[in-house]
N, C-alpha and C. Protein backbone atom coordinates (compact mmCIF):
# COMPACT_ATOMS: atom_id res chain seq x y z
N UNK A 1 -72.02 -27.02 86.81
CA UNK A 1 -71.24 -27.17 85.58
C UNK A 1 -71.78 -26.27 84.48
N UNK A 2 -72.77 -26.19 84.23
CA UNK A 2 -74.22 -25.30 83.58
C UNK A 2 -73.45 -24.22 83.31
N UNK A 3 -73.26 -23.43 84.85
CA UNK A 3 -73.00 -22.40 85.02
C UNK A 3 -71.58 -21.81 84.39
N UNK A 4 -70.63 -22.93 85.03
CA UNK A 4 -69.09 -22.41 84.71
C UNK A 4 -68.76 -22.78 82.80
N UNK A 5 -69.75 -23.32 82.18
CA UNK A 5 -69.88 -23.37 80.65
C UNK A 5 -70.33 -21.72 80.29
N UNK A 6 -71.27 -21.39 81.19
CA UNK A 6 -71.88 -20.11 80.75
C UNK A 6 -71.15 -18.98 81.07
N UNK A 7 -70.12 -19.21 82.22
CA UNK A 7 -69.31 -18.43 82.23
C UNK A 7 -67.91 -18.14 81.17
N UNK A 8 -67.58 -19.68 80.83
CA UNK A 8 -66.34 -19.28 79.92
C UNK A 8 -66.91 -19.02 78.67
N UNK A 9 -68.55 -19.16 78.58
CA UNK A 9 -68.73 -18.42 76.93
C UNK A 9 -68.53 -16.75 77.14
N UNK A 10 -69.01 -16.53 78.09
CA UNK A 10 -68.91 -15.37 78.31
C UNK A 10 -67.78 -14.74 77.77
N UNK A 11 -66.81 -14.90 78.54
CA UNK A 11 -65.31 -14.66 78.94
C UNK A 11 -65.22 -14.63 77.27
N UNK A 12 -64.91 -15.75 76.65
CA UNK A 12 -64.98 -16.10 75.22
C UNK A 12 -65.18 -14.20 74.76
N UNK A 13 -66.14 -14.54 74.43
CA UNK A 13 -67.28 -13.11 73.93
C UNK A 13 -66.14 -11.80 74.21
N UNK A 14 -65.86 -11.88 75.44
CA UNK A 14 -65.70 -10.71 76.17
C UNK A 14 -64.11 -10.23 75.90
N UNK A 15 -63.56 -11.67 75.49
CA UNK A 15 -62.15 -11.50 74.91
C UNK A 15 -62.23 -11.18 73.30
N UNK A 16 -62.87 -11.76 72.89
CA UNK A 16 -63.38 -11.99 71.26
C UNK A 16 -63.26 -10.27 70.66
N UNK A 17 -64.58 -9.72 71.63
CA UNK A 17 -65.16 -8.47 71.19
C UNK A 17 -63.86 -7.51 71.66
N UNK A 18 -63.15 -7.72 72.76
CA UNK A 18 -61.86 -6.82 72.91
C UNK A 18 -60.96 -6.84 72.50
N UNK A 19 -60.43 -7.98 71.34
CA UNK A 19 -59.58 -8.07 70.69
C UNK A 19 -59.75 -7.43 69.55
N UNK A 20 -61.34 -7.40 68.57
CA UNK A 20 -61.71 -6.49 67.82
C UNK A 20 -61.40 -5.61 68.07
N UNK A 21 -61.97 -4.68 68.51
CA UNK A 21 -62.17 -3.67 69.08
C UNK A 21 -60.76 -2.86 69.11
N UNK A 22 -59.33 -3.74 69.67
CA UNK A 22 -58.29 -3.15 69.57
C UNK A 22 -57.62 -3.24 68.07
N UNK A 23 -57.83 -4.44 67.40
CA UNK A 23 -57.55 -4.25 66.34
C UNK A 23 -58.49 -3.06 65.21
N UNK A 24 -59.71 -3.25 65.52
CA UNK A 24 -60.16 -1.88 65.03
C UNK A 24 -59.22 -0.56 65.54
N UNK A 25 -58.95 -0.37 66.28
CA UNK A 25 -58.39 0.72 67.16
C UNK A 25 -57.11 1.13 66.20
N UNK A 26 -56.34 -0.21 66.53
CA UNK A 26 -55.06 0.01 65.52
C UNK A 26 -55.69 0.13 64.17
N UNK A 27 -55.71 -0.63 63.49
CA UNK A 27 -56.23 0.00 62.12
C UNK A 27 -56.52 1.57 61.88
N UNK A 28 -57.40 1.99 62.81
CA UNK A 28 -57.94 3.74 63.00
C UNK A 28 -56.73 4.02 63.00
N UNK A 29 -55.83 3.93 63.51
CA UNK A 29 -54.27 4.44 64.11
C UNK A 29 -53.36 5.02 62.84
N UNK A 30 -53.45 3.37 62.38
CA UNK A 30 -52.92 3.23 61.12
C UNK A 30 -53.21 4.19 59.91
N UNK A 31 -54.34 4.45 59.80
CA UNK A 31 -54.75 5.12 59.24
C UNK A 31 -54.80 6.66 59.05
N UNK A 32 -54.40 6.83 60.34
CA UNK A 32 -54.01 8.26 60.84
C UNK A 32 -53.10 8.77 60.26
N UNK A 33 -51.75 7.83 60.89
CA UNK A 33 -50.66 7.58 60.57
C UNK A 33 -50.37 8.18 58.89
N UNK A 34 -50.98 7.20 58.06
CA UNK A 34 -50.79 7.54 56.98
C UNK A 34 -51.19 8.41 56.66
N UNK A 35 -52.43 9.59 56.84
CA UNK A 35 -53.06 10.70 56.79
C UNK A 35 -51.67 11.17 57.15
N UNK A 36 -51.22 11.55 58.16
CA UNK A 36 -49.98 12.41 58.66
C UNK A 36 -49.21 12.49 57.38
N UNK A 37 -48.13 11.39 57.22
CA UNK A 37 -47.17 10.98 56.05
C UNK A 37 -47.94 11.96 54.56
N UNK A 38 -48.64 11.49 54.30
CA UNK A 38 -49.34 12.48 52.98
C UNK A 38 -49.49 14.06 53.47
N UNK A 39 -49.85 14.18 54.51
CA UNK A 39 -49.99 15.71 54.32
C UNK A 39 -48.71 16.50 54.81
N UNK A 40 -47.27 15.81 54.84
CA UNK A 40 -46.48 16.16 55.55
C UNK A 40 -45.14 16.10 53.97
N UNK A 41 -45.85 15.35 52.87
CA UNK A 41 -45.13 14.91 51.62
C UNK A 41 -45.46 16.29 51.40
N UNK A 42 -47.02 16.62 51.53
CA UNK A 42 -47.70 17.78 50.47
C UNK A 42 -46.95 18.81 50.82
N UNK A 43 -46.62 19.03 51.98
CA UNK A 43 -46.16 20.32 52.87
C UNK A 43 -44.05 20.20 52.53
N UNK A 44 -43.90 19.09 52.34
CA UNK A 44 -42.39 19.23 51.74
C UNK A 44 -42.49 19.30 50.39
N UNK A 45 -43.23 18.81 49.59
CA UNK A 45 -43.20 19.65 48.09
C UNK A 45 -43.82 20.97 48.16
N UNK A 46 -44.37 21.63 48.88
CA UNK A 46 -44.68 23.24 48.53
C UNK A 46 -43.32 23.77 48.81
N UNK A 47 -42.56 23.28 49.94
CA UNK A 47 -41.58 23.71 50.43
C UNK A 47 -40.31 24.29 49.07
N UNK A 48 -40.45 22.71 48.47
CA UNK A 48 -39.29 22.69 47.26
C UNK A 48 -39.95 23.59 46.11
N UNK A 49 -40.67 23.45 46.19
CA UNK A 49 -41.81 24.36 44.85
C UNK A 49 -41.22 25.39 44.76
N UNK A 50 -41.25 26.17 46.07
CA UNK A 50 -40.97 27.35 46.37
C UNK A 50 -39.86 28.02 46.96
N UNK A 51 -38.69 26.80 46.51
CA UNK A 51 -37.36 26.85 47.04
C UNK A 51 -36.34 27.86 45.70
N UNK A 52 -35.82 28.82 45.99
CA UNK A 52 -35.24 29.64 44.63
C UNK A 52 -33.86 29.30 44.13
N UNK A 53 -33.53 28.30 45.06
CA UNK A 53 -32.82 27.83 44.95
C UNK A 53 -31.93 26.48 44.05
N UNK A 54 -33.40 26.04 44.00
CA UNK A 54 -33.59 24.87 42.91
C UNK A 54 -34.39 25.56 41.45
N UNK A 55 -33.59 24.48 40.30
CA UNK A 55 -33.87 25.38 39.03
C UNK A 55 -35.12 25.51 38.40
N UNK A 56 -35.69 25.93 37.67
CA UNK A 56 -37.02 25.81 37.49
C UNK A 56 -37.96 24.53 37.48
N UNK A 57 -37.17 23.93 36.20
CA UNK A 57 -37.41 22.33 36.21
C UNK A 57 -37.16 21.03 37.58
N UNK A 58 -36.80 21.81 38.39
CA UNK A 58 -37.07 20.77 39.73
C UNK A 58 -38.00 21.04 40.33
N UNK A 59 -38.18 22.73 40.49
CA UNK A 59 -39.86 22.77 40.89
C UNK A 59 -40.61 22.63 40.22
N UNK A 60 -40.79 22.35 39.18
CA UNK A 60 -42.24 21.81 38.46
C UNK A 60 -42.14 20.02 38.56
N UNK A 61 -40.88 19.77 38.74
CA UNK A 61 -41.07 18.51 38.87
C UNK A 61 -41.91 18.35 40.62
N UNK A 62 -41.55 18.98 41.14
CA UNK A 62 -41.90 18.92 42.80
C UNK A 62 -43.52 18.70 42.73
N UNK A 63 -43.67 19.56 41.92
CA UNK A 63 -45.12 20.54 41.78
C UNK A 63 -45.90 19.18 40.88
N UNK A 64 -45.20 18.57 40.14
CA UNK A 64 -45.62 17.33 39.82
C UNK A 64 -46.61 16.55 40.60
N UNK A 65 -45.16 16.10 41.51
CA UNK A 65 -45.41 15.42 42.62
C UNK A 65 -46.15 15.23 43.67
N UNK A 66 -46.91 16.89 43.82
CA UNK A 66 -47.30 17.10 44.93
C UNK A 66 -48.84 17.16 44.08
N UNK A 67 -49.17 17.63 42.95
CA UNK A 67 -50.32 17.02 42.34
C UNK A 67 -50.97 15.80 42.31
N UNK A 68 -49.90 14.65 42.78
CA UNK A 68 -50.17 13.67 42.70
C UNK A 68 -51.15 12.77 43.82
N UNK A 69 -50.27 13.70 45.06
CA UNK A 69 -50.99 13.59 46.28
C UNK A 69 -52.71 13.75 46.45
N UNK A 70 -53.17 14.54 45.47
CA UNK A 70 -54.28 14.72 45.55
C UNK A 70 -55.17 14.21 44.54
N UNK A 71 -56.76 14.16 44.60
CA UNK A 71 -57.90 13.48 44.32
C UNK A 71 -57.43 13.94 42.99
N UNK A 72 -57.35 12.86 41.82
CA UNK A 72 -57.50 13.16 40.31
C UNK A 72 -56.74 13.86 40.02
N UNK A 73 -55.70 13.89 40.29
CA UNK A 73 -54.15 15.06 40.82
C UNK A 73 -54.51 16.51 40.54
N UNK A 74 -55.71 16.73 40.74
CA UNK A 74 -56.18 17.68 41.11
C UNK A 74 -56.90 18.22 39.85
N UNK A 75 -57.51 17.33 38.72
CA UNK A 75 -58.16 17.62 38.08
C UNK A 75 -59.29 17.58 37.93
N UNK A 76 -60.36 17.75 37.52
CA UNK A 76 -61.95 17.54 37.88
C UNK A 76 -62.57 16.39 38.66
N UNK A 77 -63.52 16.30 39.20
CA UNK A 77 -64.07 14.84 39.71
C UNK A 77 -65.29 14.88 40.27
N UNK A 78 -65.82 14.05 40.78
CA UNK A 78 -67.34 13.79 40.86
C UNK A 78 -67.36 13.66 42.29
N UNK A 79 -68.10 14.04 43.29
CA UNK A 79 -68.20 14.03 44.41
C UNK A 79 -69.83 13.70 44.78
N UNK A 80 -70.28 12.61 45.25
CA UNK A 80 -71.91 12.19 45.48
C UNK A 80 -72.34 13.07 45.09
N UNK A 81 -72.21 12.83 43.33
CA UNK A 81 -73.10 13.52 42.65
C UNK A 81 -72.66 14.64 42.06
N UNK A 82 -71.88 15.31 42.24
CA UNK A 82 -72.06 16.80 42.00
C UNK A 82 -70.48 17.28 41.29
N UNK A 83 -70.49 17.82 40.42
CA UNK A 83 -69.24 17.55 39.68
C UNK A 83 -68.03 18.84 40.20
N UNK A 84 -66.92 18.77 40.62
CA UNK A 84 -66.02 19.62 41.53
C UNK A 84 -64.98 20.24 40.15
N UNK A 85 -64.79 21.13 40.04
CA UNK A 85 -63.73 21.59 38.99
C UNK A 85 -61.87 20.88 39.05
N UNK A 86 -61.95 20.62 40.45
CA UNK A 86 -60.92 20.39 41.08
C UNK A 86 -60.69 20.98 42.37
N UNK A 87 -59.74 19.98 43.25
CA UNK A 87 -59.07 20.19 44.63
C UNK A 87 -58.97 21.97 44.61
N UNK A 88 -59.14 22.55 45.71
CA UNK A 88 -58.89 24.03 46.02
C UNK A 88 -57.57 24.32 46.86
N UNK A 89 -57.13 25.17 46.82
CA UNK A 89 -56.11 25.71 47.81
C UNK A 89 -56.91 27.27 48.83
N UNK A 90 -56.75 26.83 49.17
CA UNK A 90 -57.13 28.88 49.89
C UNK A 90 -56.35 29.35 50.75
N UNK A 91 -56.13 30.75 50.11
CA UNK A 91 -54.63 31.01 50.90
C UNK A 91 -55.68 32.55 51.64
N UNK A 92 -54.44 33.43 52.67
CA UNK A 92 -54.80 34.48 53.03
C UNK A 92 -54.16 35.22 53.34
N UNK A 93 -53.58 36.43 53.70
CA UNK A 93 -52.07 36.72 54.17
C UNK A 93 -52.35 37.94 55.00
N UNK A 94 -51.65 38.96 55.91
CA UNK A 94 -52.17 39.12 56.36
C UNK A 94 -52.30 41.09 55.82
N UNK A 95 -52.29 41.37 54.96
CA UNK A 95 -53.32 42.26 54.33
C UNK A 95 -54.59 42.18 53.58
N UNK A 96 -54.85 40.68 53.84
CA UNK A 96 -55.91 40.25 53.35
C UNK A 96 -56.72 39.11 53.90
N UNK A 97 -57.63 39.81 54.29
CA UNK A 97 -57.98 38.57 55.64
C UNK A 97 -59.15 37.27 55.29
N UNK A 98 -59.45 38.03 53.80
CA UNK A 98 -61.29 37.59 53.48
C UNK A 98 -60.24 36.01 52.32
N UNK A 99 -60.64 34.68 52.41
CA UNK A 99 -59.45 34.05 51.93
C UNK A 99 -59.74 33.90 50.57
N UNK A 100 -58.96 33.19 49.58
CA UNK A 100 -59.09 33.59 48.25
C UNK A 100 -58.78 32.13 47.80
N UNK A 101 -59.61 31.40 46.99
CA UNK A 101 -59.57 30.10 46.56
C UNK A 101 -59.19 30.10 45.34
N UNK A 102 -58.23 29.29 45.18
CA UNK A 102 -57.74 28.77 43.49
C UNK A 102 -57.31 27.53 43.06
N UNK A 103 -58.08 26.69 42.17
CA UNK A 103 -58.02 25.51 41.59
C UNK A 103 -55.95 25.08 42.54
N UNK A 104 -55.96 23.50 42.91
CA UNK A 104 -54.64 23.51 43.49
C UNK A 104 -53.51 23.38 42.34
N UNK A 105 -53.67 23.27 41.02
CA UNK A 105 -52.34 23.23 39.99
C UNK A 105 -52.19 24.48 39.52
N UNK A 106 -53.46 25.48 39.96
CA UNK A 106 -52.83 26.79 39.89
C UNK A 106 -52.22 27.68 40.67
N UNK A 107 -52.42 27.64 41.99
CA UNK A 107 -51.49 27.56 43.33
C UNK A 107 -50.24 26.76 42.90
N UNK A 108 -50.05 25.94 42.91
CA UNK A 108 -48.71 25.05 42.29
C UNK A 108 -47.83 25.65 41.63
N UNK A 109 -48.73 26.55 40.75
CA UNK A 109 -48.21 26.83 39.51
C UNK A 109 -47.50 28.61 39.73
N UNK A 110 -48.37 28.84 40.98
CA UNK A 110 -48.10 30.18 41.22
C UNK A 110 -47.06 30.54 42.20
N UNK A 111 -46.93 29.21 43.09
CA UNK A 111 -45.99 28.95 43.61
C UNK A 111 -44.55 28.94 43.37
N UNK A 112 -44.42 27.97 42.11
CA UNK A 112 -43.08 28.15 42.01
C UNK A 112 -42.88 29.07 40.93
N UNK A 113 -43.33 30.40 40.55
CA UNK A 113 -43.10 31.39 40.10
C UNK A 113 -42.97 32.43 40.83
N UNK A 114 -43.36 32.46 42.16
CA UNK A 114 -43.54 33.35 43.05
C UNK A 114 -41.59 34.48 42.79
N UNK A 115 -42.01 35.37 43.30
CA UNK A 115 -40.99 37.26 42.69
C UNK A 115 -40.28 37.18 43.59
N UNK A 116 -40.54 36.65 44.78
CA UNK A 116 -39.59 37.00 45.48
C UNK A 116 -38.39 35.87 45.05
N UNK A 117 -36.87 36.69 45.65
CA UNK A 117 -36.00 36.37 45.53
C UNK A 117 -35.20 35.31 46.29
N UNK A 118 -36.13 34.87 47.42
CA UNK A 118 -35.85 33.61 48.04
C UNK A 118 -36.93 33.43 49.10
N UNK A 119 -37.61 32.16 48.84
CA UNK A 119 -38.91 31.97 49.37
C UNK A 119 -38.36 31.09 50.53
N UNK A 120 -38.62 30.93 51.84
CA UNK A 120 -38.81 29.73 52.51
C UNK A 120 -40.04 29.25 53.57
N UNK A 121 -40.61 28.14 53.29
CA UNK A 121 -41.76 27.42 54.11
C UNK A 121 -41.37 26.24 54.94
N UNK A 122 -41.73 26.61 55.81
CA UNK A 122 -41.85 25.60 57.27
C UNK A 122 -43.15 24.74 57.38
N UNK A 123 -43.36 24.32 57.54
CA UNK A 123 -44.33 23.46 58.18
C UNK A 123 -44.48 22.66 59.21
N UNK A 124 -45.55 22.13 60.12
CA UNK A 124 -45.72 21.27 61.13
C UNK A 124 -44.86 19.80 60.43
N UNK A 125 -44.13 19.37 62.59
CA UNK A 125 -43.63 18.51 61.77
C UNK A 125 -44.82 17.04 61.85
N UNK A 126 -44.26 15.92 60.71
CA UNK A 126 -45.09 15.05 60.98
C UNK A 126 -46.20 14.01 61.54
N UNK A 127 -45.50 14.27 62.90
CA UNK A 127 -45.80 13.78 64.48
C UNK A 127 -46.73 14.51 65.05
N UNK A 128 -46.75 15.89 64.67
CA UNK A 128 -47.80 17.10 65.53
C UNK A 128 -48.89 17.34 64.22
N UNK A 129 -49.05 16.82 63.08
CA UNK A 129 -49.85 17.12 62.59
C UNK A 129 -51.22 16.53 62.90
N UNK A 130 -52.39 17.23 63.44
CA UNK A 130 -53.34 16.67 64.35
C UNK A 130 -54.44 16.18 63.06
N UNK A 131 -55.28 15.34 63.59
CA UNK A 131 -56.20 14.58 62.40
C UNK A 131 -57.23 14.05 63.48
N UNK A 132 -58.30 14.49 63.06
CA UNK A 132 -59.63 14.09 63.58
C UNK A 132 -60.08 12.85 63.60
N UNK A 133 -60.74 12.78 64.38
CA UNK A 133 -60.88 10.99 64.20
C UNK A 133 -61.97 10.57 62.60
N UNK A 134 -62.07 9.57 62.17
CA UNK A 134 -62.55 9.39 60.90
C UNK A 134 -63.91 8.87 60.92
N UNK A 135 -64.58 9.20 59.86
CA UNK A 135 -65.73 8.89 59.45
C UNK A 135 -65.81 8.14 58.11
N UNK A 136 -66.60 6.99 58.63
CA UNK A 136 -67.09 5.84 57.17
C UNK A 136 -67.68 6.26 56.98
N UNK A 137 -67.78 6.77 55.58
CA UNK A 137 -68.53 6.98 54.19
C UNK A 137 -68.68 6.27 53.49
N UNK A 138 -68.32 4.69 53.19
CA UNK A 138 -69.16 4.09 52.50
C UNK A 138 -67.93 2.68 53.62
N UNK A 139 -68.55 1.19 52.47
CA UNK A 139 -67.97 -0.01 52.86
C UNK A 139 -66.42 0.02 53.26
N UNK A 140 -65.55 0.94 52.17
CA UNK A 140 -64.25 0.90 52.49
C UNK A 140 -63.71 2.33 52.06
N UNK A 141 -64.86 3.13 52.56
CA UNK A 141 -64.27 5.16 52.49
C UNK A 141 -64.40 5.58 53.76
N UNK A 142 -63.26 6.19 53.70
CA UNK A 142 -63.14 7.33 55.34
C UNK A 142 -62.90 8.44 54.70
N UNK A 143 -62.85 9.19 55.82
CA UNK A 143 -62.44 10.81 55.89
C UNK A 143 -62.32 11.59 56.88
N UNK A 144 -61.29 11.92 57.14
CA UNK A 144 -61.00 13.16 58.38
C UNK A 144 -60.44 14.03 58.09
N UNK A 145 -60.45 14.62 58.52
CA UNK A 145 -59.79 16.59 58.38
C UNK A 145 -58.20 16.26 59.33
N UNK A 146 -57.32 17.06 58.31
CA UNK A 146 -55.88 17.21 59.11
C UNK A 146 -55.50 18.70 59.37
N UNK A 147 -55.12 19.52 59.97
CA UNK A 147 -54.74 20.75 60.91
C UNK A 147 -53.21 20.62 61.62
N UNK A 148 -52.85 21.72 60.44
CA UNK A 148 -50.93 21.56 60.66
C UNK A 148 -51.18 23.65 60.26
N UNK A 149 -49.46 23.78 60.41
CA UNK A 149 -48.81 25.07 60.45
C UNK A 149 -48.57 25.45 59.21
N UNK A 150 -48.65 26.77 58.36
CA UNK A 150 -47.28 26.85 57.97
C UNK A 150 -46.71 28.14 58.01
N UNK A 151 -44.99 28.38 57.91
CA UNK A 151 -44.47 29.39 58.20
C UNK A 151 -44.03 30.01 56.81
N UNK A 152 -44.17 31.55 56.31
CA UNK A 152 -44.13 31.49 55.27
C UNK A 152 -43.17 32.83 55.29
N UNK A 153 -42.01 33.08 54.36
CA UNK A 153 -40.91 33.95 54.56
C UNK A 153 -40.73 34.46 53.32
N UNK A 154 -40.90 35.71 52.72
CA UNK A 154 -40.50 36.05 51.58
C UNK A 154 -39.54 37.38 51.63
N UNK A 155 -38.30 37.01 50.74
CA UNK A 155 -37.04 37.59 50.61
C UNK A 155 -36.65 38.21 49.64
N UNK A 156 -36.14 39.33 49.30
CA UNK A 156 -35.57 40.75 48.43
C UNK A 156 -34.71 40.81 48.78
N UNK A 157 -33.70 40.31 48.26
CA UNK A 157 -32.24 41.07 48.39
C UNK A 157 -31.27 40.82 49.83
N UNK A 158 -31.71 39.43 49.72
CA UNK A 158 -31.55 38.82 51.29
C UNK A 158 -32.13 39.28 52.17
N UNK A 159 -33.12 40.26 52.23
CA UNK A 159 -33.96 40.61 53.43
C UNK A 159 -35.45 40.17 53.30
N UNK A 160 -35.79 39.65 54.63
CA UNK A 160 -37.10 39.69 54.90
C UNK A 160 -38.12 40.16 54.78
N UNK A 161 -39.03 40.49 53.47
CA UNK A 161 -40.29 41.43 53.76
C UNK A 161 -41.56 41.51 53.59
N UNK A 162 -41.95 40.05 54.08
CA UNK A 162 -43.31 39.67 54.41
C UNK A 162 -42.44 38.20 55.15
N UNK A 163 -43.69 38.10 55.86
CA UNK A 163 -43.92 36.85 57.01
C UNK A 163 -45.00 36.96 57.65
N UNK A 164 -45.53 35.33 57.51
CA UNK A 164 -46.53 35.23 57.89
C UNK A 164 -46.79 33.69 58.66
N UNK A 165 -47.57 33.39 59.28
CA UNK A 165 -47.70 31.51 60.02
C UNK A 165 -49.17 31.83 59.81
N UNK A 166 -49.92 30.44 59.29
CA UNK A 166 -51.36 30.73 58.94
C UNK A 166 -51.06 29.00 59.48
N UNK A 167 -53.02 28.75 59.92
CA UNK A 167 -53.29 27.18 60.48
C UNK A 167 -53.88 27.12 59.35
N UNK A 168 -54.25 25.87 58.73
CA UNK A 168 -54.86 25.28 57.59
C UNK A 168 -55.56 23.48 57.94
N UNK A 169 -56.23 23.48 57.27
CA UNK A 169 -56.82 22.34 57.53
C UNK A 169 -57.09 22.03 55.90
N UNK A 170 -57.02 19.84 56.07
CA UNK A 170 -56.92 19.34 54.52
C UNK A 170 -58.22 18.09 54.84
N UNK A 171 -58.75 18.23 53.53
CA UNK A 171 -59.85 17.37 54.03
C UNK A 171 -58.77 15.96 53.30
N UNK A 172 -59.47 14.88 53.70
CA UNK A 172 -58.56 13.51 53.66
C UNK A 172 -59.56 12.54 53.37
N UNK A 173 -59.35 11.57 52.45
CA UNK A 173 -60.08 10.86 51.73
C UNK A 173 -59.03 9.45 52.04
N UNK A 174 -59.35 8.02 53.17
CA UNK A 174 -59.13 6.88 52.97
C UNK A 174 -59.41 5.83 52.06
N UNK A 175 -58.96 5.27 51.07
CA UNK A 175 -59.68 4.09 50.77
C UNK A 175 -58.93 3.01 51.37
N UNK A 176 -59.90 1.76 51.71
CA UNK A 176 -59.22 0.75 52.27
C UNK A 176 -59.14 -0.82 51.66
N UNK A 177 -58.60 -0.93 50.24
CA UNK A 177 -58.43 -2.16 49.78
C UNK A 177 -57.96 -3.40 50.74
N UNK A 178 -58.59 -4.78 50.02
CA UNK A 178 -57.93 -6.01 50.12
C UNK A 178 -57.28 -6.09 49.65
N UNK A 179 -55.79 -6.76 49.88
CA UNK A 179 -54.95 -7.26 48.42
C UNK A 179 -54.47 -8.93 49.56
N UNK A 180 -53.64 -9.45 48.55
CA UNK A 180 -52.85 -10.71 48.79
C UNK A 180 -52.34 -10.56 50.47
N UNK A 181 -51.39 -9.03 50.21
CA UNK A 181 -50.35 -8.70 51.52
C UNK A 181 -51.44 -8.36 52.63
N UNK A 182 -52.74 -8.04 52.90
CA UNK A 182 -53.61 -7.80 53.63
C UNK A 182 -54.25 -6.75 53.17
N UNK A 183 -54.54 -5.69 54.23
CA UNK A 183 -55.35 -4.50 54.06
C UNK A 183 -54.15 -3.50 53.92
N UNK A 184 -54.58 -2.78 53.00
CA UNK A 184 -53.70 -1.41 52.12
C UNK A 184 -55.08 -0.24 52.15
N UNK A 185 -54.07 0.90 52.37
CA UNK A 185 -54.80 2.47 52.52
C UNK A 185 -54.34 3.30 51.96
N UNK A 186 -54.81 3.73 50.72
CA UNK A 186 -54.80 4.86 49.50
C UNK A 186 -55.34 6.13 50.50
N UNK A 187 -54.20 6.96 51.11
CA UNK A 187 -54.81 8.29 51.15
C UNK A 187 -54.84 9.60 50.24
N UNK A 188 -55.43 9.95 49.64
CA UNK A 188 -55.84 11.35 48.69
C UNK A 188 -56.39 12.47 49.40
N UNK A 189 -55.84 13.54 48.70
CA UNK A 189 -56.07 14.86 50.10
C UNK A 189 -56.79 15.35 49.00
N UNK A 190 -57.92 16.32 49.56
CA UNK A 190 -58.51 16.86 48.93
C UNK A 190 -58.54 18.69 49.57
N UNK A 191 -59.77 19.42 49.27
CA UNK A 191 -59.39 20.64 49.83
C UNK A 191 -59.18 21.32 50.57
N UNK A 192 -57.62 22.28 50.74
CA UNK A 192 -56.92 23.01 52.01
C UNK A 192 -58.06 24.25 52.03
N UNK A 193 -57.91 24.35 53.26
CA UNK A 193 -58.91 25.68 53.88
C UNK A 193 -57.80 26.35 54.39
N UNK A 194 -57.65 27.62 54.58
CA UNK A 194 -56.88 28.61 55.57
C UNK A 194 -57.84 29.13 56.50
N UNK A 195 -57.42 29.19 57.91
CA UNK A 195 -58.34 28.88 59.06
C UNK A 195 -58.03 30.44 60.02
N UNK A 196 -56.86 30.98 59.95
CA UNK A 196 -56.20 31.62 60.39
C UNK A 196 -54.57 32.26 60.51
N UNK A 197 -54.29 33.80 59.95
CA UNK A 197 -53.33 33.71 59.39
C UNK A 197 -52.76 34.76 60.41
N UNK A 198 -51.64 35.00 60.77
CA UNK A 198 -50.83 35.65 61.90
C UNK A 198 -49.72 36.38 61.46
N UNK A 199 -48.98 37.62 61.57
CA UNK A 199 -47.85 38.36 62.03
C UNK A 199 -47.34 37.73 62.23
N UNK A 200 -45.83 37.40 62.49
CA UNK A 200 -44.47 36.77 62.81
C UNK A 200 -43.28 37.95 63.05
């Protein structure tokens, strides 16, 4: 009898710890998930930013928006310790290979002023945007890196004359509150890297 007690604690345990374990799992998931959704918002407001189509005042409203997405909407902040001017963008294109960093509301800003006469950007879609698995940084901070596309088309006179597809990677900042409704996840993107930029 001893024995078959010691066995269903077992079992107990063994269900206990695998039910964690998957609910940890999902949660990670979850979390992903929402990493995707944010960096897939960020990548449809550059889109509109830089749409010539819409009037000025909708891309700055876009450009708003897409400030928002990020740490301190991209205005100064404190990072363990060490004080950051703000979120970066780094772009590269391909007469220029060495990449070139600029505060992200000035990218924003340069964006939807951009000369050419009709801009259009593609991006990875939501589903394929890949995200590393995450790392706790503190009681209720994560962070993983996300790695998506984008396709970039600039137009004169209805013609094509630059194109380019560059990979980029966004660093990603979880927080994971309690509230009433359960557990809630604040994701904030912080700085895009350009990784590699290509001919089309």
């Amino acid at each position: 009898m001893t024995n078959f007690k010691y066995f269903i604690c077992l079992m107990l345990l063994f269900v206990g710890a695998s039910a964690f374990a998957q609910n940890d799992a999902g949660i990670s998931e979850l979390m992903k998930q929402r990493a995707q959704q944010k960096v897939a918002q960020m990548n449809d407001n550059i889109s509109f930013m830089a749409d010539k189509s819409k009037d000025l005042n909708t891309r700055n409203y876009y450009r708003g928006k897409a400030l928002n997405l990020f740490i301190e909407k991209g205005e100064p902040f404190e990072e363990e310790g060490i004080h950051n001017t703000g979120v970066k963008m780094e772009t590269t294109s391909i007469y220029r290979r060495k990449p070139s960093r600029r505060l992200m509301k000035d990218y924003f800003t340069g964006l939807v002023n951009l000369r050419y006469s009709k801009v259009d950007i593609q991006s990875t879609k939501v589903h394929e945007i890949e995200i590393s698995d995450l790392q706790k940084i503190d009681d209720d901070k994560y962070v993983c890196t996300a790695y998506f596309e984008q396709i970039f088309v600039g137009y004169r006179d209805g013609i094509p004359i630059y194109k380019d597809r560059t990979r980029k990677k966004v660093k990603i900042y979880i927080l994971a509150e309690e509230t009433i409704d359960g557990q809630e996840f604040i994701v904030l993107l912080g700085d895009v890297t350009a990784l590699e930029t290509s001919r089309i």
